[in-house]
N, C-alpha and C. Protein backbone atom coordinates (compact mmCIF):
# COMPACT_ATOMS: atom_id res chain seq x y z
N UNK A 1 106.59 327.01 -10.05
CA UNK A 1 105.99 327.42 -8.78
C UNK A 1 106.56 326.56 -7.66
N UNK A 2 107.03 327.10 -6.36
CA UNK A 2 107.38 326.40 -5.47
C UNK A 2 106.21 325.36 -4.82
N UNK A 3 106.70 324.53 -4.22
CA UNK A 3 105.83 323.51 -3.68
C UNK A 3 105.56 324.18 -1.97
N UNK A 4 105.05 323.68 -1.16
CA UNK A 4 104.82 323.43 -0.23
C UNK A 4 104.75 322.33 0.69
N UNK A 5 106.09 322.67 1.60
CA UNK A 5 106.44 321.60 2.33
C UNK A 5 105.76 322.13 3.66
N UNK A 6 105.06 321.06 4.65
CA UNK A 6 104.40 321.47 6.10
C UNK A 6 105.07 320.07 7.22
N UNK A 7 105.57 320.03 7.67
CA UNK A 7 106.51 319.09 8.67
C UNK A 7 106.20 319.15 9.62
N UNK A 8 105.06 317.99 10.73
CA UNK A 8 104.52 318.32 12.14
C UNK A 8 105.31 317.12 12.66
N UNK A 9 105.70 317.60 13.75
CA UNK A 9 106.43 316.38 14.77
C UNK A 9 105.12 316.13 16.24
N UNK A 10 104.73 315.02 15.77
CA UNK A 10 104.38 314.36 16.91
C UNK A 10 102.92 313.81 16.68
N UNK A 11 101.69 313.25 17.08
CA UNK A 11 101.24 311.65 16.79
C UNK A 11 100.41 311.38 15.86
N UNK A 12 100.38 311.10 14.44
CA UNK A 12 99.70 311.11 13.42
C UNK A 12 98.29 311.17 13.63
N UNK A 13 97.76 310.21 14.50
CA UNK A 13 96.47 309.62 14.63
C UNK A 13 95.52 310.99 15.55
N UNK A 14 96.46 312.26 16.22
CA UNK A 14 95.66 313.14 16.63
C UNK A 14 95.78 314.03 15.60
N UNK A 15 97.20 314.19 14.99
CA UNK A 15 97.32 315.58 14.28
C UNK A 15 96.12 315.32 12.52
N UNK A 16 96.11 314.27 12.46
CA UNK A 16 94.79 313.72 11.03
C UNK A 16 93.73 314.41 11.77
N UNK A 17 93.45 314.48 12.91
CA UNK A 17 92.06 315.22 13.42
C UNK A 17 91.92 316.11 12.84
N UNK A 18 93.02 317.19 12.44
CA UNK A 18 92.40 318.71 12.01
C UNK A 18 92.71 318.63 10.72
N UNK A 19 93.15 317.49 10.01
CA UNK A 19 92.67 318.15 8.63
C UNK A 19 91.43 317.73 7.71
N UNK A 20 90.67 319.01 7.18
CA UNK A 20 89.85 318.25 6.55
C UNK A 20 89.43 317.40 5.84
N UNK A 21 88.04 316.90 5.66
CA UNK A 21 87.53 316.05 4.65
C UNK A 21 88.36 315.83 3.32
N UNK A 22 88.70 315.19 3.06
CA UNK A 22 88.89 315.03 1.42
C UNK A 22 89.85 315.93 0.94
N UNK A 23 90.66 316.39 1.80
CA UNK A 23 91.44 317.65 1.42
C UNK A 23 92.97 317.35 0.96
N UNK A 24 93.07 316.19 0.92
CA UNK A 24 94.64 315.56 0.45
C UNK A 24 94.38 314.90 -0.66
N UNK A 25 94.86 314.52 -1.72
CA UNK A 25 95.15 313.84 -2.91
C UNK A 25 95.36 312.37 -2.70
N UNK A 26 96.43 312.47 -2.19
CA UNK A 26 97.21 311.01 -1.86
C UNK A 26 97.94 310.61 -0.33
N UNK A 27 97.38 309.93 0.41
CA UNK A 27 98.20 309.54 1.24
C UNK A 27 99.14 308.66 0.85
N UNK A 28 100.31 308.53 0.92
CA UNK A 28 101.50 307.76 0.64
C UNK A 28 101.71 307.43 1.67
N UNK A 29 101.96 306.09 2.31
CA UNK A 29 102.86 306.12 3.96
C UNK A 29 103.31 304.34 4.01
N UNK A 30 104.11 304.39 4.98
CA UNK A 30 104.58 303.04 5.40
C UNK A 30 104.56 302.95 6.57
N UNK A 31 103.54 303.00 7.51
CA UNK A 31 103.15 302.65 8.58
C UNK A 31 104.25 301.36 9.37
N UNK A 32 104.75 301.11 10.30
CA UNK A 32 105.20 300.09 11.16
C UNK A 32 104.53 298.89 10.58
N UNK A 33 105.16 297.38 10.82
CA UNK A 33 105.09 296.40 10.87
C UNK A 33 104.21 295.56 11.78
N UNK A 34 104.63 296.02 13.01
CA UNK A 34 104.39 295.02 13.74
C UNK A 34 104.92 293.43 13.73
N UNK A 35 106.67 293.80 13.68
CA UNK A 35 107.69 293.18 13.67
C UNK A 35 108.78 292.79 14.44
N UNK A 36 108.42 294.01 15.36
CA UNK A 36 109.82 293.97 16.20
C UNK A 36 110.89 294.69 16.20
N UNK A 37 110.66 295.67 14.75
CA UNK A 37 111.78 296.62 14.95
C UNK A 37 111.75 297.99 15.40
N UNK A 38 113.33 298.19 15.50
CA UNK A 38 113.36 299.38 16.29
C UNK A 38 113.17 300.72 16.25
N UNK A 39 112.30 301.23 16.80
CA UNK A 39 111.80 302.17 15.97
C UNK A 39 111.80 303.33 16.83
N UNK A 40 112.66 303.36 18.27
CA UNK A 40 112.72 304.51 18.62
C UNK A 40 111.96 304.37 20.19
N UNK A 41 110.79 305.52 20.19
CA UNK A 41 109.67 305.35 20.78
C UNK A 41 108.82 304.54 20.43
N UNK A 42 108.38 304.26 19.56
CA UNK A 42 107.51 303.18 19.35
C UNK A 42 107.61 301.54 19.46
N UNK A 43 106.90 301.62 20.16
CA UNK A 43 107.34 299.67 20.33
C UNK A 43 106.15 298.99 19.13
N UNK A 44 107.13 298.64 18.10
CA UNK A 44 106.86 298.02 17.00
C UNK A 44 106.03 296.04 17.11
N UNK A 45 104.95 295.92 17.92
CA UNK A 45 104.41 294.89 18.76
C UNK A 45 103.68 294.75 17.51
N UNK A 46 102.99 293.32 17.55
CA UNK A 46 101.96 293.11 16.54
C UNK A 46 100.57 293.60 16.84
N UNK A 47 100.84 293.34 18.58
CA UNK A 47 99.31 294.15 19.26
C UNK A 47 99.37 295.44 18.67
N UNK A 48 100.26 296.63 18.91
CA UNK A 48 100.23 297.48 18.89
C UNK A 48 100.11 297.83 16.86
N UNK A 49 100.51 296.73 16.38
CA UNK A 49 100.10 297.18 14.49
C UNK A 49 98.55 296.86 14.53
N UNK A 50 97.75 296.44 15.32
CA UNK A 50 96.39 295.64 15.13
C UNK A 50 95.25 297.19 15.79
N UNK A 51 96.11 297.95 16.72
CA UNK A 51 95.17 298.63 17.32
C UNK A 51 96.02 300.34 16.58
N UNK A 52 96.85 300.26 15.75
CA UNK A 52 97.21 301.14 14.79
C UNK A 52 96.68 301.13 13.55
N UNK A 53 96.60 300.07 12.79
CA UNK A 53 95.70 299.68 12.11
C UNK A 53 94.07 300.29 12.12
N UNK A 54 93.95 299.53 12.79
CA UNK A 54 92.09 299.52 13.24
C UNK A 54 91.70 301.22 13.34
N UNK A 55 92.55 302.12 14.15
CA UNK A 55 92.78 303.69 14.08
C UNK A 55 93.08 304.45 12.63
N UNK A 56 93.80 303.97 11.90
CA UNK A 56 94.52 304.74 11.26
C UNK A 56 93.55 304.85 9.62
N UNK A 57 93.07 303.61 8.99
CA UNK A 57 92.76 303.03 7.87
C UNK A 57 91.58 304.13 8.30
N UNK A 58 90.32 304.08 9.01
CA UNK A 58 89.18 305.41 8.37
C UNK A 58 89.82 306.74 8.84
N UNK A 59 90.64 307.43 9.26
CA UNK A 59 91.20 308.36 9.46
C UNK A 59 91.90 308.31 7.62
N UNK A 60 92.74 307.88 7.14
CA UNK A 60 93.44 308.56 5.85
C UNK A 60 92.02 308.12 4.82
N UNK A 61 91.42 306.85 5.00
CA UNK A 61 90.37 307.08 3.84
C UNK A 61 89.41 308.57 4.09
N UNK A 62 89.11 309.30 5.36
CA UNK A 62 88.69 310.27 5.52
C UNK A 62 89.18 311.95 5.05
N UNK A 63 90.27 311.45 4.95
CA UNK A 63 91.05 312.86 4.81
C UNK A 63 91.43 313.22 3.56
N UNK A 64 91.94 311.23 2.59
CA UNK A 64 92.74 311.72 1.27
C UNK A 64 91.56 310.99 0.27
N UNK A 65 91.84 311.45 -0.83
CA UNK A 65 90.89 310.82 -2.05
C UNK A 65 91.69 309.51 -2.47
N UNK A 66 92.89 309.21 -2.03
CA UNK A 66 92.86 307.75 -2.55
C UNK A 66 94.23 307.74 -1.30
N UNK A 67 94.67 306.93 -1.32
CA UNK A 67 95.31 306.05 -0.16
C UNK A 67 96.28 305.07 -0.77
N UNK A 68 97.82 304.67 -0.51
CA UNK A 68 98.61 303.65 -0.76
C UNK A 68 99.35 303.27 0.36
N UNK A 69 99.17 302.07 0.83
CA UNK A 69 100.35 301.48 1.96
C UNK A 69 100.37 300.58 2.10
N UNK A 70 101.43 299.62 2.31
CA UNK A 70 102.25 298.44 2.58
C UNK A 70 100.94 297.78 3.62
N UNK A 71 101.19 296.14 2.83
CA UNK A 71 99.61 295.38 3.88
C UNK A 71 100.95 294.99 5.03
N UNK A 72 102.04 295.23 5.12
CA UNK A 72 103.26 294.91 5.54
C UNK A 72 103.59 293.05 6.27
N UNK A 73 102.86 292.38 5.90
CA UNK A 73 103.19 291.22 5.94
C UNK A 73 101.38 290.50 5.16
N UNK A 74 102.08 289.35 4.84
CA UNK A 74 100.72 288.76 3.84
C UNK A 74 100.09 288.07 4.74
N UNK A 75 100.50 287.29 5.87
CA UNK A 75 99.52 286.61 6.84
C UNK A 75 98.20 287.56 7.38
N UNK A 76 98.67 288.90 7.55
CA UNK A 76 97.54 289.92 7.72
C UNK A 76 96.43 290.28 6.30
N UNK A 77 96.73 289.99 5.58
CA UNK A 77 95.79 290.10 4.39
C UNK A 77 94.47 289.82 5.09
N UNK A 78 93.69 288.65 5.63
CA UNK A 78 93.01 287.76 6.03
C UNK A 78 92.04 289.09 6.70
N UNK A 79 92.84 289.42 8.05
CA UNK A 79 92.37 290.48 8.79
C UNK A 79 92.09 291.55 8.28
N UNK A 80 92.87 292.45 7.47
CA UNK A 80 92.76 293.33 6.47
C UNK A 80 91.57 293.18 5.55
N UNK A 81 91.21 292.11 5.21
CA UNK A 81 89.82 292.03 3.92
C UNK A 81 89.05 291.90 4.93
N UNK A 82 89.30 291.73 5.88
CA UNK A 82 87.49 291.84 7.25
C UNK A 82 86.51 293.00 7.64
N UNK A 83 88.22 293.82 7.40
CA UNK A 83 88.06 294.76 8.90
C UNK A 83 88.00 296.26 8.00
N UNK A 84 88.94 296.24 7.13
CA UNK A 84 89.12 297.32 6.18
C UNK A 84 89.76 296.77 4.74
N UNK A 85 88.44 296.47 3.77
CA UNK A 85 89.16 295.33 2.77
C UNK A 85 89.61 296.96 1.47
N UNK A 86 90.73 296.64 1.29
CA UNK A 86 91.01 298.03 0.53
C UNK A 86 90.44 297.52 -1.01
N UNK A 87 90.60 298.54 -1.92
CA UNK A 87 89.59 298.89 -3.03
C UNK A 87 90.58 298.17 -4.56
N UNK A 88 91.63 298.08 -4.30
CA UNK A 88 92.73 297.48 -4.74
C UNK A 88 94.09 297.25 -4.70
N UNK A 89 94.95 296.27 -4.83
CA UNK A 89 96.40 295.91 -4.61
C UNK A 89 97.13 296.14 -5.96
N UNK A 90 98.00 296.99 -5.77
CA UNK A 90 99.42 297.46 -6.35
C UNK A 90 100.36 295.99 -5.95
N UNK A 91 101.17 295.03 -6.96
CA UNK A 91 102.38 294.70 -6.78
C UNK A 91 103.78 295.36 -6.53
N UNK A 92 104.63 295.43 -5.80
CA UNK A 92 105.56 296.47 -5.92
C UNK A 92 106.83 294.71 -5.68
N UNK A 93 107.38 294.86 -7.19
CA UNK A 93 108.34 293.53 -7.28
C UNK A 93 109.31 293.86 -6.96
N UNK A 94 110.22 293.47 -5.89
CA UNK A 94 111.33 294.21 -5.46
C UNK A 94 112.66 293.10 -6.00
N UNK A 95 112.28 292.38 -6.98
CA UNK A 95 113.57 291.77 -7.49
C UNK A 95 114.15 290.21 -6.46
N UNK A 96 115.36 290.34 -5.99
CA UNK A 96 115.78 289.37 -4.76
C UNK A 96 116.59 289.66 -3.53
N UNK A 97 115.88 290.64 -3.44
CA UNK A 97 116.77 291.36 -1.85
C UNK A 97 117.27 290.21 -1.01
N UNK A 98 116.62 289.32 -0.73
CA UNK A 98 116.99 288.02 -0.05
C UNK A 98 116.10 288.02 1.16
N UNK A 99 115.09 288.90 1.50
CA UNK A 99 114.28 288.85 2.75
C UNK A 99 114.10 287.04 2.67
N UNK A 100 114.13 286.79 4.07
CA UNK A 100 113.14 285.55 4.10
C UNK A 100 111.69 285.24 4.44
N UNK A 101 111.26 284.59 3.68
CA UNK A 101 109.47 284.10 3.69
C UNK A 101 109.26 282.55 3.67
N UNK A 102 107.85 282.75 3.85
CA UNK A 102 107.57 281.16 4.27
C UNK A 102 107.75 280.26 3.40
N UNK A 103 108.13 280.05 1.82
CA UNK A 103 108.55 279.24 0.88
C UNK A 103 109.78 279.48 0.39
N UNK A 104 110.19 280.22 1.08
CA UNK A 104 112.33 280.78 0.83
C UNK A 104 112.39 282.30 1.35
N UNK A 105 112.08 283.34 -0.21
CA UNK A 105 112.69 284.57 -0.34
C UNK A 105 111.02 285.39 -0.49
N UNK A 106 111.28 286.52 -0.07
CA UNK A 106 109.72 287.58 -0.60
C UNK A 106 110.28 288.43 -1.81
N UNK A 107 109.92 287.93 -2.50
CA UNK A 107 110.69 289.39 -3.41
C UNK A 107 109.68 290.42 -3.90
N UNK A 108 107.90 289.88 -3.29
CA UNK A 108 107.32 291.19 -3.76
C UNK A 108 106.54 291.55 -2.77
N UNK A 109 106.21 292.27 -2.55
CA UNK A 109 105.28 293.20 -1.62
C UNK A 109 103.93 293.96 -2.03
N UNK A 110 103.07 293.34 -1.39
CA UNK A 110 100.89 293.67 -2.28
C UNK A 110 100.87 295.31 -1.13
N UNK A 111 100.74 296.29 -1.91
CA UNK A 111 100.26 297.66 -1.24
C UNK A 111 98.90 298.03 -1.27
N UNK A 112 98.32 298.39 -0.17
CA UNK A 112 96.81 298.76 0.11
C UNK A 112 96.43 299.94 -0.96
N UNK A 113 95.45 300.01 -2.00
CA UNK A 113 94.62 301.13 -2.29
C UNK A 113 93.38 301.49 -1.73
N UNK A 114 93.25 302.50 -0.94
CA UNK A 114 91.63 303.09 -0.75
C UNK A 114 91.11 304.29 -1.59
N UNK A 115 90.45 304.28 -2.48
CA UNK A 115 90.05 305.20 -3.34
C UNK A 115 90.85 305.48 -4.62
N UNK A 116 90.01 306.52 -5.30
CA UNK A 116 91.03 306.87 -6.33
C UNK A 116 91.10 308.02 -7.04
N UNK A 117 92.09 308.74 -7.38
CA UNK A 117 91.88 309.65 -7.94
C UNK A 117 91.27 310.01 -9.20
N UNK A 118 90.95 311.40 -9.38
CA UNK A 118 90.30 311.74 -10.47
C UNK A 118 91.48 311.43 -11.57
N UNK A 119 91.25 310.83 -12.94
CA UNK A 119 91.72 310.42 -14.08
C UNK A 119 92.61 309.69 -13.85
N UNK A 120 92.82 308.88 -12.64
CA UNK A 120 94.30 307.93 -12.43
C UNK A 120 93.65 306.79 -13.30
N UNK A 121 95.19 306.48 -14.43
CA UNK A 121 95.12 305.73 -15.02
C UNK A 121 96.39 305.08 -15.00
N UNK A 122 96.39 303.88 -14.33
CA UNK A 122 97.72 303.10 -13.96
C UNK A 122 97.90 301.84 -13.95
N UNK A 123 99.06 301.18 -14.22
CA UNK A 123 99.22 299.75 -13.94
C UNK A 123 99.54 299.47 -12.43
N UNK A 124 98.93 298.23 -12.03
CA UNK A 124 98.82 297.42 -10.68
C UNK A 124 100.39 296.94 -10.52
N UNK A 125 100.82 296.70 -11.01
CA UNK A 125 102.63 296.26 -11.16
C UNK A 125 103.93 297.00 -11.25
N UNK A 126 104.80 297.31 -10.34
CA UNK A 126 105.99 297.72 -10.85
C UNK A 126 107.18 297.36 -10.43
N UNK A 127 108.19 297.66 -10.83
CA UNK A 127 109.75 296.80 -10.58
C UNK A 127 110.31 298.00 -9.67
N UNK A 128 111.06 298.12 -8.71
CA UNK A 128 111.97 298.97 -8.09
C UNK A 128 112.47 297.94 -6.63
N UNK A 129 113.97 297.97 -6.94
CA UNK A 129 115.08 297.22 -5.60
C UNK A 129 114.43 298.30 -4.26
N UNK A 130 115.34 297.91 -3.29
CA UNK A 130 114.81 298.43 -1.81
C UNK A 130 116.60 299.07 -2.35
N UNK A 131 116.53 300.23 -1.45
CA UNK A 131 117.67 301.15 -1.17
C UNK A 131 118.68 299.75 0.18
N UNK A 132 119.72 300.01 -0.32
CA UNK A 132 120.18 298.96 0.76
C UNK A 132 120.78 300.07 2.29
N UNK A 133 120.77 299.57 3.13
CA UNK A 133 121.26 300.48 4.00
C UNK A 133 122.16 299.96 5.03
N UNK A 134 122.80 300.34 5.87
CA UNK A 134 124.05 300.40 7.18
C UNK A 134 123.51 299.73 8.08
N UNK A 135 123.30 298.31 8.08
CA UNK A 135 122.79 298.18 9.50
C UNK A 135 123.03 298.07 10.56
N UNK A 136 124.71 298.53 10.78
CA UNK A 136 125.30 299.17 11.88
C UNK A 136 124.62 300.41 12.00
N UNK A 137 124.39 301.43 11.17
CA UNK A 137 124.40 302.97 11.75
C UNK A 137 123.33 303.03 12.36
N UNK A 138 122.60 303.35 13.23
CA UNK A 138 122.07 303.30 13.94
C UNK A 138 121.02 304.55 14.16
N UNK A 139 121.26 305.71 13.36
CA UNK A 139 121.54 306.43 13.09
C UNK A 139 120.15 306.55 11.96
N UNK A 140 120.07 305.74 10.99
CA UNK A 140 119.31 305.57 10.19
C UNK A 140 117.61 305.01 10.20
N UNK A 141 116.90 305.01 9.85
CA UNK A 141 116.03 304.34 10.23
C UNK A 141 115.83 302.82 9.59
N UNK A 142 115.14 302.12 10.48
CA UNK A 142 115.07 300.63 10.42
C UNK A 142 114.92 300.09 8.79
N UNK A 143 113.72 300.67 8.37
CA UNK A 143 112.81 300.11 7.03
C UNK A 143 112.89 301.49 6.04
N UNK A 144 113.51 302.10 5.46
CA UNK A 144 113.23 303.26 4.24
C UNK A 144 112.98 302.53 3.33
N UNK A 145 112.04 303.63 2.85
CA UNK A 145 111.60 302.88 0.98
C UNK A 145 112.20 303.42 0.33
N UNK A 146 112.42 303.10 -1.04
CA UNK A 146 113.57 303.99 -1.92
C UNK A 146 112.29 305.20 -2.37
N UNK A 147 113.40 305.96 -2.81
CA UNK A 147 113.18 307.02 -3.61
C UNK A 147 111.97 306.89 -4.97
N UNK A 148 112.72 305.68 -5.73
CA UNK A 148 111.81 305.62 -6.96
C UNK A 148 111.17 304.55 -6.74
N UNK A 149 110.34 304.28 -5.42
CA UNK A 149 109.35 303.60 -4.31
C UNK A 149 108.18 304.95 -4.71
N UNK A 150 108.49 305.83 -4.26
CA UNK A 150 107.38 306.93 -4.03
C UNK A 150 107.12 307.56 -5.32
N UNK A 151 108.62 307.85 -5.86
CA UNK A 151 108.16 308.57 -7.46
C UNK A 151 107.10 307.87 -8.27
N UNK A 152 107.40 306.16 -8.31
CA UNK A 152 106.56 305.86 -9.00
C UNK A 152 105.11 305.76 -9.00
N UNK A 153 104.73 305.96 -7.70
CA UNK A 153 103.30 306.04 -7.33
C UNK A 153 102.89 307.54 -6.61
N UNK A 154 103.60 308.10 -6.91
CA UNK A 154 103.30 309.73 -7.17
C UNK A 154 102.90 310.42 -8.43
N UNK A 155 104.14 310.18 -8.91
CA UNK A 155 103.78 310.13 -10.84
C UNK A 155 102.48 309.71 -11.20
N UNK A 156 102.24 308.53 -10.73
CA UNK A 156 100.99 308.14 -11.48
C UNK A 156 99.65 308.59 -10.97
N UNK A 157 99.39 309.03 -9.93
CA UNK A 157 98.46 308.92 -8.76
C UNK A 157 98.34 310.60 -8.67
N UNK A 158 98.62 311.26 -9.01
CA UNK A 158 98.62 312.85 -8.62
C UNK A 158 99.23 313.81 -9.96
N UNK A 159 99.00 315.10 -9.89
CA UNK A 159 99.01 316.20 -10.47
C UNK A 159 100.08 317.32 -9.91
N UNK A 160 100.70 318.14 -10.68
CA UNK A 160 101.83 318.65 -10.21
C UNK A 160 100.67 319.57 -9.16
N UNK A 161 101.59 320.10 -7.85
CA UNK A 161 100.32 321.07 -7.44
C UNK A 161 99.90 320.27 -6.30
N UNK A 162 99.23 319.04 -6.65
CA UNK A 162 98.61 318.36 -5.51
C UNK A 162 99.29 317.88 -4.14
N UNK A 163 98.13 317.70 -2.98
CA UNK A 163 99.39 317.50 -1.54
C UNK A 163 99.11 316.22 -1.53
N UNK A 164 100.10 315.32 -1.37
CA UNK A 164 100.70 314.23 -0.63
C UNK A 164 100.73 314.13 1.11
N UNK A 165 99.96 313.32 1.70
CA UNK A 165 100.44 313.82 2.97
C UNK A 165 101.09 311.95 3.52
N UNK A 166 102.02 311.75 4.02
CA UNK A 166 102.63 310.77 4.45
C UNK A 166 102.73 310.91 6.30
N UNK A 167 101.55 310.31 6.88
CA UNK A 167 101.57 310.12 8.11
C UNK A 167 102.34 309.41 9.40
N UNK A 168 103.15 308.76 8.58
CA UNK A 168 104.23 308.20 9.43
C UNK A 168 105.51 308.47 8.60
N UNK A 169 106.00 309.79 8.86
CA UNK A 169 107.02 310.10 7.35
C UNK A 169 108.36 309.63 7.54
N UNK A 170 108.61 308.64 8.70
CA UNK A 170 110.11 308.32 8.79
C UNK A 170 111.18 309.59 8.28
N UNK A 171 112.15 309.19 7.80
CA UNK A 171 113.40 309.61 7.24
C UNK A 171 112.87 310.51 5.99
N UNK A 172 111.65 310.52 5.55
CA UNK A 172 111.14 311.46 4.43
C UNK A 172 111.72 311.07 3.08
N UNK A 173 111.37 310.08 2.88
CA UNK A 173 111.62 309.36 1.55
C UNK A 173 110.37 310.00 0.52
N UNK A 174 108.95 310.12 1.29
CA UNK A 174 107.83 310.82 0.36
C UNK A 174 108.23 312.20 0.04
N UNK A 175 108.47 312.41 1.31
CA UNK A 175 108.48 314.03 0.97
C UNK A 175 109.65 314.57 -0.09
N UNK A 176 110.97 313.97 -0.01
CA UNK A 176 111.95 313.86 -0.88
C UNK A 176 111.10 313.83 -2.13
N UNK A 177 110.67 312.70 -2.64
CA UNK A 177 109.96 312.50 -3.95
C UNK A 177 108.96 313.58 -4.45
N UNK A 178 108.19 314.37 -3.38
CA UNK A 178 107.05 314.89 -3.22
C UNK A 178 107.85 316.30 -3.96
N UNK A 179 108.80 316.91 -3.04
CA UNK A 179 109.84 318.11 -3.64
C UNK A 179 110.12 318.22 -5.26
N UNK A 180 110.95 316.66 -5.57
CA UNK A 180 111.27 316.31 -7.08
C UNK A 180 110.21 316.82 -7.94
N UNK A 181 109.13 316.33 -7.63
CA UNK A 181 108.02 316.25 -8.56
C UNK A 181 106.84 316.70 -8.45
N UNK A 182 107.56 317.91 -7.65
CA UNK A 182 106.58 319.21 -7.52
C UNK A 182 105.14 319.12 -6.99
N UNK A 183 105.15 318.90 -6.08
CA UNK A 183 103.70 318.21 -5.40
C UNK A 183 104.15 318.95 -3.78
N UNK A 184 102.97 319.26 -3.45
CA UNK A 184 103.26 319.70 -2.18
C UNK A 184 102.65 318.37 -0.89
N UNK A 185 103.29 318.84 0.01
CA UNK A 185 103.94 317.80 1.21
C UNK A 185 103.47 317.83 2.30
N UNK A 186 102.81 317.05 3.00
CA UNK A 186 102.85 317.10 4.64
C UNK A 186 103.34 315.75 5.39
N UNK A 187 104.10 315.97 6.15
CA UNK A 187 104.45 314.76 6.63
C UNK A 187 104.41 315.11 8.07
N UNK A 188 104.20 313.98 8.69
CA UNK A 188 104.04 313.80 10.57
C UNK A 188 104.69 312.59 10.68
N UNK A 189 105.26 312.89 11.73
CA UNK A 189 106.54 311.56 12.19
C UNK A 189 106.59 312.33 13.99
N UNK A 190 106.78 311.15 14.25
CA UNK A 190 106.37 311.11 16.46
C UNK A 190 107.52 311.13 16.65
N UNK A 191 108.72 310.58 16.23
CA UNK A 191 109.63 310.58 16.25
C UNK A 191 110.43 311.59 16.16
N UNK A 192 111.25 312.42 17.04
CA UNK A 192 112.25 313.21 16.94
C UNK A 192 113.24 313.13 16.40
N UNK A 193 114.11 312.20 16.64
CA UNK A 193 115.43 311.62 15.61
C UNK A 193 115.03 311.88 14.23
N UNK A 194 114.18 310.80 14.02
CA UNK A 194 113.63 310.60 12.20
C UNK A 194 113.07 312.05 11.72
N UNK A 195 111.99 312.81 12.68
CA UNK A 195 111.77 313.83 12.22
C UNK A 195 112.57 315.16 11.43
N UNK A 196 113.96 315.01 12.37
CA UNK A 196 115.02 315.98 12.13
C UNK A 196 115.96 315.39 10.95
N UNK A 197 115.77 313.90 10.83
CA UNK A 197 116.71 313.16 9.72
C UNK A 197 115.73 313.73 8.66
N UNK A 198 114.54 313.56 8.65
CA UNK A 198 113.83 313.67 7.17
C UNK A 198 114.02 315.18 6.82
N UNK A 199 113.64 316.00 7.88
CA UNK A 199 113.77 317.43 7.29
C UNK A 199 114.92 318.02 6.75
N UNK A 200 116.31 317.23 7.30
CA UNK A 200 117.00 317.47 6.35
C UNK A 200 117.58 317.22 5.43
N UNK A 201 116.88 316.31 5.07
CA UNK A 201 117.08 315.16 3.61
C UNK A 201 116.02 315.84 2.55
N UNK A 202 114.36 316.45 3.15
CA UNK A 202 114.02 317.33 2.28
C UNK A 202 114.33 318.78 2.14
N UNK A 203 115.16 319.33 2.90
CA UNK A 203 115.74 320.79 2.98
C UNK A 203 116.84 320.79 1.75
N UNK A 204 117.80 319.63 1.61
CA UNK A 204 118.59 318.90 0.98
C UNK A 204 118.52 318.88 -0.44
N UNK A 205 117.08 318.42 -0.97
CA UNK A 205 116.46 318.16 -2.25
C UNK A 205 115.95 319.64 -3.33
N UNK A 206 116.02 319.06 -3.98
CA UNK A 206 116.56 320.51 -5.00
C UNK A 206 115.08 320.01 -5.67
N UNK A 207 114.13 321.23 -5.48
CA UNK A 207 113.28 320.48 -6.53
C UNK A 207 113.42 320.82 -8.01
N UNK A 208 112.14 320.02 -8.69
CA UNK A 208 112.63 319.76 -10.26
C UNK A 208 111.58 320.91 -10.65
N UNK A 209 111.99 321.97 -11.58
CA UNK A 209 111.10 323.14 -11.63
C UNK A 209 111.06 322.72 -13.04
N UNK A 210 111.04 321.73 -14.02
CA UNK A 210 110.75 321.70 -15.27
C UNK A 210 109.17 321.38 -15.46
């Protein structure tokens, strides 16, 4: 059976207004930093991750039955267990990319759970490198997650059939995965550039009909 892909361009935090209660499976997303990078239209400020944040976290616990995303730096943990303490942390070990952190290198990254699905039965731990990318092209977006980033917490977390919706869908790394593995898709990205990069990276993807 074909999946269903739905692709809205433009601002997550209004277009979550119309969908209903409980009506998504899984939010998957990688929300901004609040780092500094470039992200287009968006000015990637720490103010501006604090008052994205504070918006965004009861909006996807409202909409999806369970929730995964990047606490995207660990000094925010602190704030995060105050304000919206999530229900559990996923390790995602990314090996030795070489990022730098406050005792050398980060090589792993703690991801937010809110809720959970019916019969998810999973381990808190997994191994997958970061996709390396051009950081001349310009062209690309700043931060993509890999591919078998999303498979693996799709796979485990959902049912063929079920929607995924990824609210800040960048370059469409979910939705890519979402196609593979037969799960249907919504993604919203504000971004024009990225919007038109992702759609045709999932137009691209051949899904897996086994």
């Amino acid at each position: 059976m074909s999946v269903t892909i739905d692709l809205r361009l433009g601002d997550c935090l209004e277009i979550m207004k119309t969908i209903p209660d409980k009506s998504i499976d899984l939010v998957l997303t990688d929300p901004p930093y609040g780092i500094g990078l470039e992200y287009g239209i968006y000015k990637d400020t720490e103010e501006n991750w604090f008052k994205m944040f504070d918006r965004l976290i009861p909006e996807i616990k409202r909409v999806a039955k369970m929730s995964i995303l990047p606490c995207c730096r660990i000094k925010a943990l602190p704030y995060i267990y105050q304000t919206a303490p999530p229900d559990w942390l996923i390790c995602w070990y990314k090996g030795s990319p070489g990022h730098r952190a406050f005792v050398g290198f980060n090589d792993w990254e703690p991801l937010l759970v809110y809720g959970k699905n019916k019969d998810v039965q999973m381990h808190d731990y997994f191994y997958c490198q970061p996709e390396r990318i051009n950081t001349e092209d310009k062209s690309v977006h700043p931060c993509p997650k890999p591919v078998k980033w999303a498979k693996w917490l799709i796979y485990r977390t959902t049912q063929k059939e079920d929607t995924i919706l990824d609210p800040f869908m960048g370059s469409g790394t979910t939705g890519v995965a979402c196609k593979e593995l037969g799960r249907n898709f919504i993604g919203i990205e504000i971004c024009e550039k990225y919007y038109n990069i992702a759609k045709r990276r999932i137009d691209q993807t051949m899904e897996n009909l086994l």
